[in-house]
N, C-alpha and C. Protein backbone atom coordinates (compact mmCIF):
# COMPACT_ATOMS: atom_id res chain seq x y z
N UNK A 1 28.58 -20.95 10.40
CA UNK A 1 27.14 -20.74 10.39
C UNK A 1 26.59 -21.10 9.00
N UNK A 2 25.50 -21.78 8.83
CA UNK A 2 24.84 -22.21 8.06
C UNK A 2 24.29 -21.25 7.46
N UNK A 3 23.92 -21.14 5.82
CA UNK A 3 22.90 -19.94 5.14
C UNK A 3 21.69 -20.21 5.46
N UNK A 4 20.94 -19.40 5.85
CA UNK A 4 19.38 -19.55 6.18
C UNK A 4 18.52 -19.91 4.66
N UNK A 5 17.87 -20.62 5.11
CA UNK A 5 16.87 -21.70 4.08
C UNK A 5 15.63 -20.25 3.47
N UNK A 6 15.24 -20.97 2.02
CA UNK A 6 14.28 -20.49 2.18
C UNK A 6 13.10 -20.06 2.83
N UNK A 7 13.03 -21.20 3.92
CA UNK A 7 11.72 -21.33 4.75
C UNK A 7 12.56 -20.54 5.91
N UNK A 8 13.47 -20.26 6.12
CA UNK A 8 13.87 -19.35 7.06
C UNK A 8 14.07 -18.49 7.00
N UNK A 9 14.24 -17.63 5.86
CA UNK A 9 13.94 -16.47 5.25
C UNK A 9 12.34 -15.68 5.13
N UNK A 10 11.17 -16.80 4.78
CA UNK A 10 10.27 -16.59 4.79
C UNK A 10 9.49 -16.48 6.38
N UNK A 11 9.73 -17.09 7.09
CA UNK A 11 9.28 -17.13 8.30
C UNK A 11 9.99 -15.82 9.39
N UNK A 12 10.93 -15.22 8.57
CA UNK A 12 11.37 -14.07 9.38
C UNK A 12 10.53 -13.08 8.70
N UNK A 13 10.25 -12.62 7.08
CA UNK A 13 9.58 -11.76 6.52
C UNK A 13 7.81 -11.89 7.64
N UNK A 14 7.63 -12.66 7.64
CA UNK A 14 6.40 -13.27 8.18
C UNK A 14 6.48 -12.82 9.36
N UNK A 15 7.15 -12.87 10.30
CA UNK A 15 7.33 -12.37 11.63
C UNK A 15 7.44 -10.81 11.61
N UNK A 16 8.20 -9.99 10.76
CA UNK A 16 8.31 -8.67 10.45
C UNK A 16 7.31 -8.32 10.41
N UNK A 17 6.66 -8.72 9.48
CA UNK A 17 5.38 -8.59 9.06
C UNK A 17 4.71 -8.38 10.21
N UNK A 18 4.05 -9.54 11.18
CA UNK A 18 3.29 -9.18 12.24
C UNK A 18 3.49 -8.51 12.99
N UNK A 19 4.88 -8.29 13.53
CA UNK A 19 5.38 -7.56 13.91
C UNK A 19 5.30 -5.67 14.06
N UNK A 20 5.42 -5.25 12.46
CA UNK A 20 5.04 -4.19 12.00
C UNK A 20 3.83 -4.27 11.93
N UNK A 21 2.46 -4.99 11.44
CA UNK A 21 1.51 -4.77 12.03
C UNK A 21 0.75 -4.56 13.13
N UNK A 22 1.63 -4.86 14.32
CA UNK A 22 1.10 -5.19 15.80
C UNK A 22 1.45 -3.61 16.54
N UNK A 23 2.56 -3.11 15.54
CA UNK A 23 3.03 -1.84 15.88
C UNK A 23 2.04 -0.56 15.08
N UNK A 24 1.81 -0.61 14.32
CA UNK A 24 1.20 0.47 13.94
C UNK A 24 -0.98 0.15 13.70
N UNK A 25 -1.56 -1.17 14.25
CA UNK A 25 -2.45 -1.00 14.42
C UNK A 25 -3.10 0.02 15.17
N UNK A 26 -2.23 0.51 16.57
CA UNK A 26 -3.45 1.65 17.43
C UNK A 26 -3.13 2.58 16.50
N UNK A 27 -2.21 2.85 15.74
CA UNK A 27 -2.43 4.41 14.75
C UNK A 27 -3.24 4.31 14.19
N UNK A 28 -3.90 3.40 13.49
CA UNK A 28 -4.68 3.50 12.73
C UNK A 28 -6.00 2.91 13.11
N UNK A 29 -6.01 2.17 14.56
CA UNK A 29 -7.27 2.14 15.40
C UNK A 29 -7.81 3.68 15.80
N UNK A 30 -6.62 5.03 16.06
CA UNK A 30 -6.76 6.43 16.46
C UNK A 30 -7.83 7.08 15.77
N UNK A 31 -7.45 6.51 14.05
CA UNK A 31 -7.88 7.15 13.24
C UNK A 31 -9.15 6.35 13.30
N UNK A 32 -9.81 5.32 13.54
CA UNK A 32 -11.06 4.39 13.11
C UNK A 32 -10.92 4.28 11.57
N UNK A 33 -9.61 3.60 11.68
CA UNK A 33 -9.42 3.23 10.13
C UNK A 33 -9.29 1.21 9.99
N UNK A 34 -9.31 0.39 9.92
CA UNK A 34 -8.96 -0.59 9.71
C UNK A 34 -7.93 -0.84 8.69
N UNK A 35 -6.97 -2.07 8.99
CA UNK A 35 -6.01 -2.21 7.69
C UNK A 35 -6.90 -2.33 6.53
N UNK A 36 -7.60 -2.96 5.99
CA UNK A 36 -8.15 -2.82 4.54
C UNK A 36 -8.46 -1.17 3.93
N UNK A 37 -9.23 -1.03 5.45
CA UNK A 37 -9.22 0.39 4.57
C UNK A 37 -8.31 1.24 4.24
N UNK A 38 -7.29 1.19 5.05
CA UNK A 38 -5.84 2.03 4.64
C UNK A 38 -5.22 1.76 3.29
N UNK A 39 -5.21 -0.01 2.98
CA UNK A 39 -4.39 -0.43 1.83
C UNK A 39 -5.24 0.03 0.74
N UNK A 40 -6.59 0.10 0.97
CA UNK A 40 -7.50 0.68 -0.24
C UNK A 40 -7.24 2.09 -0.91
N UNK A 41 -7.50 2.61 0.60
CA UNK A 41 -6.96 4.11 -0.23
C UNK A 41 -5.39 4.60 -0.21
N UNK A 42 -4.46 3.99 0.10
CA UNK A 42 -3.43 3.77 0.00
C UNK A 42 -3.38 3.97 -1.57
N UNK A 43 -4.23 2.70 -2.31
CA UNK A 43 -3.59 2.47 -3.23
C UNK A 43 -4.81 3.51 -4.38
N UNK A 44 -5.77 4.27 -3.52
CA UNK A 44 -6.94 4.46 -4.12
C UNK A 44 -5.91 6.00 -4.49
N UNK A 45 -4.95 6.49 -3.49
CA UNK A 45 -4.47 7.95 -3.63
C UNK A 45 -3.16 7.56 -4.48
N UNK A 46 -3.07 6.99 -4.75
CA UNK A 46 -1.45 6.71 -6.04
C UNK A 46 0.05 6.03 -4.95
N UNK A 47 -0.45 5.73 -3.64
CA UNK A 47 0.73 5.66 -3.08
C UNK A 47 0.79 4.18 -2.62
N UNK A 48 0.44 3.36 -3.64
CA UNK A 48 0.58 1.76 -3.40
C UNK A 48 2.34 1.52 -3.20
N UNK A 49 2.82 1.93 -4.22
CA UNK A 49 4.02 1.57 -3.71
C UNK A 49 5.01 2.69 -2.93
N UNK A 50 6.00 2.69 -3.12
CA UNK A 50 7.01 3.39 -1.67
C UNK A 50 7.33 4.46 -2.80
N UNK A 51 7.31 5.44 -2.11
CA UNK A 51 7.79 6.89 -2.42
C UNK A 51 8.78 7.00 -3.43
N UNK A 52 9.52 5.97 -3.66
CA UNK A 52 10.95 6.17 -4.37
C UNK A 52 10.57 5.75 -5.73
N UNK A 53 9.55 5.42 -6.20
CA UNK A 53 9.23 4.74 -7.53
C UNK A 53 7.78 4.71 -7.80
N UNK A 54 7.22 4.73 -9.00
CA UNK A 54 6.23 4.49 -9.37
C UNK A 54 5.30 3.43 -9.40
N UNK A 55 3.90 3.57 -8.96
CA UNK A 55 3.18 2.70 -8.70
C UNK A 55 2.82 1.28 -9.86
N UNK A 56 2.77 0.36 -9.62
CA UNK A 56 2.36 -0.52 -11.14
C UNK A 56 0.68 -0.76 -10.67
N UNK A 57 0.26 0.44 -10.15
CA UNK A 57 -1.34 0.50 -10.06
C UNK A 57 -2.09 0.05 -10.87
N UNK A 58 -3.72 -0.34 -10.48
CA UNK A 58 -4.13 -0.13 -11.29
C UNK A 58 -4.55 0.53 -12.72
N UNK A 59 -4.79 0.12 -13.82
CA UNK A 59 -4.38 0.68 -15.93
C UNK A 59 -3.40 0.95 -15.64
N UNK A 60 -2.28 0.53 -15.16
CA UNK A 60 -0.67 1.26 -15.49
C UNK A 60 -0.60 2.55 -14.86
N UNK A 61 -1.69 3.00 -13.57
CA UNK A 61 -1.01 4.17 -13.35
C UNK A 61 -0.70 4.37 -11.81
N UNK A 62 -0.36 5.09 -11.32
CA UNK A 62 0.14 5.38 -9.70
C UNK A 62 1.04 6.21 -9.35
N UNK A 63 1.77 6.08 -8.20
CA UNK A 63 2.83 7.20 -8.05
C UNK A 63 3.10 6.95 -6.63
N UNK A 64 3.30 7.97 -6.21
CA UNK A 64 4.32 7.31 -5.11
C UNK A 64 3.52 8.33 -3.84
N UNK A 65 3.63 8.12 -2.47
CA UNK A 65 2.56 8.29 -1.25
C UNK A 65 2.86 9.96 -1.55
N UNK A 66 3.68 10.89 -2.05
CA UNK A 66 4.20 12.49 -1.68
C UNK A 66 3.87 12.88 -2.69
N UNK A 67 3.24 12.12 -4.28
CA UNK A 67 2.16 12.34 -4.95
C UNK A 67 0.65 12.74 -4.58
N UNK A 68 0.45 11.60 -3.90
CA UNK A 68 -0.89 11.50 -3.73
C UNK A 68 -1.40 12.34 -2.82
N UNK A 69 -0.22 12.70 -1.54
CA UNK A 69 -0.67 14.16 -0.69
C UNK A 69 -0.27 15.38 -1.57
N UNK A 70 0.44 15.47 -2.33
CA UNK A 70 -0.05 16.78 -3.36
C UNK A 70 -1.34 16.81 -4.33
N UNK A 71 -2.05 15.68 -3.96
CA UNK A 71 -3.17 15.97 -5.04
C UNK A 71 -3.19 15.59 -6.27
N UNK A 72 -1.80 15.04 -6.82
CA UNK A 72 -1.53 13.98 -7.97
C UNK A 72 -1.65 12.95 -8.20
N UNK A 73 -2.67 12.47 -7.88
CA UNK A 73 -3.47 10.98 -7.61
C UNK A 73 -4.13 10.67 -9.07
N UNK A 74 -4.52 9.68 -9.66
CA UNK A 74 -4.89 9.81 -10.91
C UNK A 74 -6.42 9.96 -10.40
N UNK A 75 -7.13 10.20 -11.49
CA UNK A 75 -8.76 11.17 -11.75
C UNK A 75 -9.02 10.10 -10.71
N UNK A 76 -9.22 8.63 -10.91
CA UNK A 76 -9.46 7.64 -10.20
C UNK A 76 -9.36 5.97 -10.59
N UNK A 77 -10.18 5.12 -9.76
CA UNK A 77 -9.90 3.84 -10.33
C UNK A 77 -11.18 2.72 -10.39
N UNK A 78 -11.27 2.37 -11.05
CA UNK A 78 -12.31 0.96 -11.34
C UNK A 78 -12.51 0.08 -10.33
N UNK A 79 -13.37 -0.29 -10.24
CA UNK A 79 -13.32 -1.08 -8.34
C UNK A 79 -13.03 -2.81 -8.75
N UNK A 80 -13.23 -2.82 -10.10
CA UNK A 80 -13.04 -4.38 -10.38
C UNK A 80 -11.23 -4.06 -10.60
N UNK A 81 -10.67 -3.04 -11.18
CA UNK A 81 -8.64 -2.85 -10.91
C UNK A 81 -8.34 -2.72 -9.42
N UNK A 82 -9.30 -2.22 -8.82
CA UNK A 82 -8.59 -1.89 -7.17
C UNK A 82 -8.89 -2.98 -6.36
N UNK A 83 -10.23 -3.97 -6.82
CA UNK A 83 -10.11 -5.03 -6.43
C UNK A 83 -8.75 -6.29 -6.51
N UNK A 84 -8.19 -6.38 -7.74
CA UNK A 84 -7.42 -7.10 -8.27
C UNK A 84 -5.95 -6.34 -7.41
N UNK A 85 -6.20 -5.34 -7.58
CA UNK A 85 -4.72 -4.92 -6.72
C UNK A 85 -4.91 -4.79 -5.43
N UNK A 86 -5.10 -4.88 -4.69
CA UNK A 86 -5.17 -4.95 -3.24
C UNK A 86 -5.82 -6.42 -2.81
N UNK A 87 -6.04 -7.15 -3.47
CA UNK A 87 -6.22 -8.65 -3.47
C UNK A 87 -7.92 -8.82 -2.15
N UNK A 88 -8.69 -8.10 -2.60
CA UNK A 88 -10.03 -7.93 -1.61
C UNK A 88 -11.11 -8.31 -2.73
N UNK A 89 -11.61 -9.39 -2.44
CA UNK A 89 -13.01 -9.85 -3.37
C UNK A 89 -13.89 -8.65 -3.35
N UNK A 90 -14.87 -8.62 -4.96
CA UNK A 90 -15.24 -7.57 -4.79
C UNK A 90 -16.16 -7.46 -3.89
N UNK A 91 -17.12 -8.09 -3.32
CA UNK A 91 -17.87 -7.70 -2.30
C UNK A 91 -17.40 -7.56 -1.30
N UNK A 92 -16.25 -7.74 -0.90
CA UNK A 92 -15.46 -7.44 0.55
C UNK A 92 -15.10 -5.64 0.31
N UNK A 93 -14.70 -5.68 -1.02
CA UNK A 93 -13.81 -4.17 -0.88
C UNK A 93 -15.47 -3.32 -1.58
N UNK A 94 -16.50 -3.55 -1.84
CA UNK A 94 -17.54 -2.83 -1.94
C UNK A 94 -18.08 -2.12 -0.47
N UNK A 95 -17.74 -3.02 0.45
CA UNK A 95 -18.32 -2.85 2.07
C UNK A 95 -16.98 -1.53 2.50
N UNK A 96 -15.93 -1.83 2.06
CA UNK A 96 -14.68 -1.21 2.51
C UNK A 96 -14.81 0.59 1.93
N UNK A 97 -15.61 0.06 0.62
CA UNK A 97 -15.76 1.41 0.21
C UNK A 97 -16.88 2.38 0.22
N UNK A 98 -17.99 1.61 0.61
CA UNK A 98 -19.16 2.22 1.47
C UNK A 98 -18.78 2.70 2.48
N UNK A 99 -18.01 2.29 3.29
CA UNK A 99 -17.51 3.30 4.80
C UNK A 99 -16.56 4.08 4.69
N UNK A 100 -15.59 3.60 3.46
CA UNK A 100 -14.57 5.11 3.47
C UNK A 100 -15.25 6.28 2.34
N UNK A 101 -16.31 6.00 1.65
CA UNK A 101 -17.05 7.00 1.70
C UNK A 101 -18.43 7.88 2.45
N UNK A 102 -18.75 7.17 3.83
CA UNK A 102 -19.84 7.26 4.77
C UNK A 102 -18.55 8.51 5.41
N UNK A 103 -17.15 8.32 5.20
CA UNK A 103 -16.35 9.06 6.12
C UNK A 103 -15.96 10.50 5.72
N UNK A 104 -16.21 10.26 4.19
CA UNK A 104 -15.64 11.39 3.47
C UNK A 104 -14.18 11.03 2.94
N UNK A 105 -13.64 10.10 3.02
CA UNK A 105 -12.54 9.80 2.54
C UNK A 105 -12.01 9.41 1.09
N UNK A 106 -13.37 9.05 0.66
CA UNK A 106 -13.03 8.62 -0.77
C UNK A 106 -14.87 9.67 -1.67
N UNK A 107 -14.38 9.42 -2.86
CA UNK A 107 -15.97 9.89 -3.73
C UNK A 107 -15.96 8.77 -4.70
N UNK A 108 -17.37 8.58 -5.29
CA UNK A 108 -16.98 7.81 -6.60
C UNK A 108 -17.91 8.72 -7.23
N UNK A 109 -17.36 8.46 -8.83
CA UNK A 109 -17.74 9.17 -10.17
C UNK A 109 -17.73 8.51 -11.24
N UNK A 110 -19.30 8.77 -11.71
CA UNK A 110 -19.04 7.66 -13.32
C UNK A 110 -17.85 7.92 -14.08
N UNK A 111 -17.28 6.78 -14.31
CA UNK A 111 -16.12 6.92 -15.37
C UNK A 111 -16.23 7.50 -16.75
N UNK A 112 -15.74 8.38 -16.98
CA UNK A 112 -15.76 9.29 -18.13
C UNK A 112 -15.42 8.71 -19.61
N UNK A 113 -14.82 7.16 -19.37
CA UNK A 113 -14.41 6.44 -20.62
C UNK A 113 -15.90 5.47 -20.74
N UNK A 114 -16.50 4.71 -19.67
CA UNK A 114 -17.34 4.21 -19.69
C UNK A 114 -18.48 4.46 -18.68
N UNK A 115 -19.74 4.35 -19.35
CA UNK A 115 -20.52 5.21 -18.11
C UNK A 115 -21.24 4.00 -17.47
N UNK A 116 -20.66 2.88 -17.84
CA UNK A 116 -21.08 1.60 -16.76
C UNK A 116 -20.35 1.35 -15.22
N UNK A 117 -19.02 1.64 -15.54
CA UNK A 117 -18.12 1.87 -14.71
C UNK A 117 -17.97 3.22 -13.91
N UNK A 118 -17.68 2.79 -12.29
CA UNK A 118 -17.81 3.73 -11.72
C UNK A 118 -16.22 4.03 -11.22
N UNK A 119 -16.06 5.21 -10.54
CA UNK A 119 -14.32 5.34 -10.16
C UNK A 119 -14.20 6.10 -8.80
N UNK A 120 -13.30 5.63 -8.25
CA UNK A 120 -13.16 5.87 -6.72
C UNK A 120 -12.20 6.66 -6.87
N UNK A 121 -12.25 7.75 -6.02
CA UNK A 121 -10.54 8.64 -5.80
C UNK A 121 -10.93 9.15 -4.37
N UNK A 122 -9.85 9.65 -3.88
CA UNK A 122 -9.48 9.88 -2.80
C UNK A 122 -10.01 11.43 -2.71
N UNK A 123 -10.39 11.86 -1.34
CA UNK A 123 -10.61 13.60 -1.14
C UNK A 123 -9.41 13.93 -0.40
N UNK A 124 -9.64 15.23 -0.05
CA UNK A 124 -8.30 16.12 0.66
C UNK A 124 -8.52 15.76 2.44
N UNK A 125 -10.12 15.08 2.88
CA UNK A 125 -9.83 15.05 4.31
C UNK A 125 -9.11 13.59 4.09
N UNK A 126 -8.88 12.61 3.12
CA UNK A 126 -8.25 11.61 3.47
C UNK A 126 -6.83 11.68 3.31
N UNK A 127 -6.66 12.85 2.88
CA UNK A 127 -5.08 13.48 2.68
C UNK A 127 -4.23 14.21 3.72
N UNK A 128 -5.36 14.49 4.66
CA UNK A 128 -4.37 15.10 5.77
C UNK A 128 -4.84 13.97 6.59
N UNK A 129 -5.51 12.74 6.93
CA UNK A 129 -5.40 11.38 7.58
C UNK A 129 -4.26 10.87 7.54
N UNK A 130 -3.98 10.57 5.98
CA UNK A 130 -2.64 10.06 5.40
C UNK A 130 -1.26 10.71 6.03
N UNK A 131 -1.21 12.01 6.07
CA UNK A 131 -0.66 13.07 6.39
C UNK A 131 -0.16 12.67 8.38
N UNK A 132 -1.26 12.66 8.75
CA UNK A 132 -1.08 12.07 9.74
C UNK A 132 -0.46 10.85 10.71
N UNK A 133 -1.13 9.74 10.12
CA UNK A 133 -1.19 8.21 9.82
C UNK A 133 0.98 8.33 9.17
N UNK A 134 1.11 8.91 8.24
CA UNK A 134 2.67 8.24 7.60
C UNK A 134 3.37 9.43 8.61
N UNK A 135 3.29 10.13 8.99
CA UNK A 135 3.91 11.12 10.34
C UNK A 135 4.36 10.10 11.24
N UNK A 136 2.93 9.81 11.52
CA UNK A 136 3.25 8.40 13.25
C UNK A 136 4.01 7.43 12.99
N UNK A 137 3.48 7.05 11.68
CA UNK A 137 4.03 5.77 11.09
C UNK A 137 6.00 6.07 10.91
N UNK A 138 6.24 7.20 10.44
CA UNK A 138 7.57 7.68 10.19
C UNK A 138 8.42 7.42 11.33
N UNK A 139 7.84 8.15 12.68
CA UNK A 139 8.12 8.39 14.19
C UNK A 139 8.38 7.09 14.29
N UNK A 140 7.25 5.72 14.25
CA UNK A 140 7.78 4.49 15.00
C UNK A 140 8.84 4.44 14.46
N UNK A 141 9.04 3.62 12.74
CA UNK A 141 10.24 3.16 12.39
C UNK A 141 11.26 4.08 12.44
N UNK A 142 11.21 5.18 12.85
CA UNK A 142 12.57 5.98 12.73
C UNK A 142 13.20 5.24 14.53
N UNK A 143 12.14 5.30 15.45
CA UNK A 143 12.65 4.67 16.48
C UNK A 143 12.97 2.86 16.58
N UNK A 144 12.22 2.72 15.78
CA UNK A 144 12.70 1.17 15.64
C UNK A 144 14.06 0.68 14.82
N UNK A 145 14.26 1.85 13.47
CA UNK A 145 15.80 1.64 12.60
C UNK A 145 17.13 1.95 13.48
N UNK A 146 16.70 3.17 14.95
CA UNK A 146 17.43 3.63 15.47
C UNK A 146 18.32 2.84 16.55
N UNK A 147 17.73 1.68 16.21
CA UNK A 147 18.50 0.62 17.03
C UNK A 147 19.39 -0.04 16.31
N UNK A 148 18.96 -0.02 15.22
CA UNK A 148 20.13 -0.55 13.84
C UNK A 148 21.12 -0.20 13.93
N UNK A 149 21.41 1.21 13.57
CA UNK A 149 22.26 2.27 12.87
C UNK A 149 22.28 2.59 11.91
N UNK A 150 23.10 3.46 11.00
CA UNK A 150 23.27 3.79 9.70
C UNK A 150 23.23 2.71 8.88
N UNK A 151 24.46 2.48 9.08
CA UNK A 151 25.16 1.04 8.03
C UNK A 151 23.90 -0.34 7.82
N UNK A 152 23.69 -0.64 9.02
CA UNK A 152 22.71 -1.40 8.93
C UNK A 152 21.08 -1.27 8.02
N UNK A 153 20.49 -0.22 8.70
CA UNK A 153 19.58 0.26 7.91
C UNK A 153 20.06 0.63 6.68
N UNK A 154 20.83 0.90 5.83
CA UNK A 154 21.32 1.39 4.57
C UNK A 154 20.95 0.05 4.06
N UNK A 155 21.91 -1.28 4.39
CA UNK A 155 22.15 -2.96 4.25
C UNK A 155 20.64 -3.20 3.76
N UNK A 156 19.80 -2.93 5.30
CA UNK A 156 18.55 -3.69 5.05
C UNK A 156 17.74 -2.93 3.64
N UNK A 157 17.44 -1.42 3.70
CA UNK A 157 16.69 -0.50 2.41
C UNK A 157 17.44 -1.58 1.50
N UNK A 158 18.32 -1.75 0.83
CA UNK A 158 18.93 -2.02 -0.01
C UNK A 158 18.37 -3.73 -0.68
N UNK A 159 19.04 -4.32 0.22
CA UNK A 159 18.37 -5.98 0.39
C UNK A 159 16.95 -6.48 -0.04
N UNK A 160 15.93 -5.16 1.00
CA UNK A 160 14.71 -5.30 0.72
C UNK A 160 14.29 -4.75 -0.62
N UNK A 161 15.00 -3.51 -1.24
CA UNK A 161 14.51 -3.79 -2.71
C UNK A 161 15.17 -4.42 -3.50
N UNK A 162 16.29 -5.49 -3.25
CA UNK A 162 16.73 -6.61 -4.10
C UNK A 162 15.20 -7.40 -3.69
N UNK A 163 14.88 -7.14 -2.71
CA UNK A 163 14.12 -8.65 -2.81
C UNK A 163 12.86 -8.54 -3.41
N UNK A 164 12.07 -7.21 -3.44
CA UNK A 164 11.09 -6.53 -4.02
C UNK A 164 11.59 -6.67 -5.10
N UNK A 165 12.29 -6.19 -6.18
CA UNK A 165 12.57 -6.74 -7.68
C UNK A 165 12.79 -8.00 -7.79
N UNK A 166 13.43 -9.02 -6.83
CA UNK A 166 13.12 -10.49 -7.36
C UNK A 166 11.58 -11.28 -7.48
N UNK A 167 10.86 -10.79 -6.07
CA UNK A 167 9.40 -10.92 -6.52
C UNK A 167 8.98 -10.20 -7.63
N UNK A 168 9.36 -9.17 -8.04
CA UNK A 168 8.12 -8.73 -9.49
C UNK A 168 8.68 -9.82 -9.73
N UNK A 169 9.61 -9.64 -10.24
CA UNK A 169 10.36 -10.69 -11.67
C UNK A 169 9.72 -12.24 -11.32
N UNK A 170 9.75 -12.63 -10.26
CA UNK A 170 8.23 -14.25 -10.35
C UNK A 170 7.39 -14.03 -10.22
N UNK A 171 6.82 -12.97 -9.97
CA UNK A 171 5.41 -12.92 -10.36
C UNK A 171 5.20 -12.60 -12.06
N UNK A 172 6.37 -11.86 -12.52
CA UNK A 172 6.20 -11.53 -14.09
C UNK A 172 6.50 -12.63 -14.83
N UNK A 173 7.43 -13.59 -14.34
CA UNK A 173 7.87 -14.88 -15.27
C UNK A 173 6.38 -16.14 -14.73
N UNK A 174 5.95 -16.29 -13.50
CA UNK A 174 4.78 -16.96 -13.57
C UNK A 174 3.51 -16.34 -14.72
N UNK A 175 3.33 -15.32 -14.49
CA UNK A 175 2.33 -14.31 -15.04
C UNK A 175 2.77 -14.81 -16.94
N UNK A 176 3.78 -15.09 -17.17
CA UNK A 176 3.95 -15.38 -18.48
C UNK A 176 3.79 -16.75 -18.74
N UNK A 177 3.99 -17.48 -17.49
CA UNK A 177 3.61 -18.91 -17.52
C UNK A 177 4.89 -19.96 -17.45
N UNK A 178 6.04 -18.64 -16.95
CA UNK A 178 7.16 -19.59 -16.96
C UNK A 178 7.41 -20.04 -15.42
N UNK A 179 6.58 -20.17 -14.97
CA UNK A 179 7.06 -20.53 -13.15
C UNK A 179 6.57 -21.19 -12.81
């Protein structure tokens, strides 16, 4: 058997991808949440990245999703940083954040370093959403790994954060201008 190509590597992530999206859209159709708005406050409550490590959030700060349902979310964030990290132009994620605050899900507050700047954080009803939402979300993939097994799922966790540290590392060596 032949090693799978880059482009065959990528076109399976890509398929996962839709894949896992196609699966957990009605959870979050339940909630009348849309994906943008989830990844927003996702990343708006400190839990951009996975539980096991710290966020490279927006100003250097974040934390991990079992942070952010304790209420350890930082004060908040700049909508031109939460723009840049969740990759939503700002007038796209201005609309995103008019309705997750029409919901009660998010507040904004002049920023206390600059009073030009305003800052978004997350409330406690978007914390038991979350609460909710990573419950269901838990339930699918626990039934979807359960076809794996142990060994397997151990293989894949593992792999996938080799492959998550090889992307920082090109995005950090482009970002320096070496890529």
């Amino acid at each position: 058997m032949t090693p799978p190509t880059a482009s065959d590597v990528t076109e399976l992530l890509a398929l996962a991808h839709r894949l896992l999206y196609r699966l957990m859209l009605p959870l979050l159709r339940a909630e009348g949440l849309t994906v943008s708005e989830v990844l927003v406050m996702k990343c708006v409550a400190g839990g951009w990245e996975t539980g096991r490590e710290a966020a490279d959030g927006p100003g250097g700060a974040g934390g991990s999703e079992d942070a952010a349902l304790r209420g350890e979310a930082p004060a908040g964030y700049r909508l031109t940083d939460l723009s840049r990290q969740v990759g939503l132009p700002p007038s796209t994620l201005t609309a995103v954040i008019d309705r997750l605050e029409a919901m009660g899900y998010l507040v904004r507050t002049p920023s206390p370093a600059d009073r030009r700047s305003v800052l978004v954080r997350p409330t406690e009803r978007w914390r038991e959403v979350w609460r909710r939402l990573r419950a269901r979300r838990d339930g699918e993939m626990a039934a979807v790994l359960a076809a794996l097994g142990p060994e397997q799922v151990a293989r894949l966790a593992a792999d996938l954060e080799a492959l998550v540290a090889a992307l920082r590392e090109r995005q950090a060596d482009r970002a320096r201008g070496e890529g």
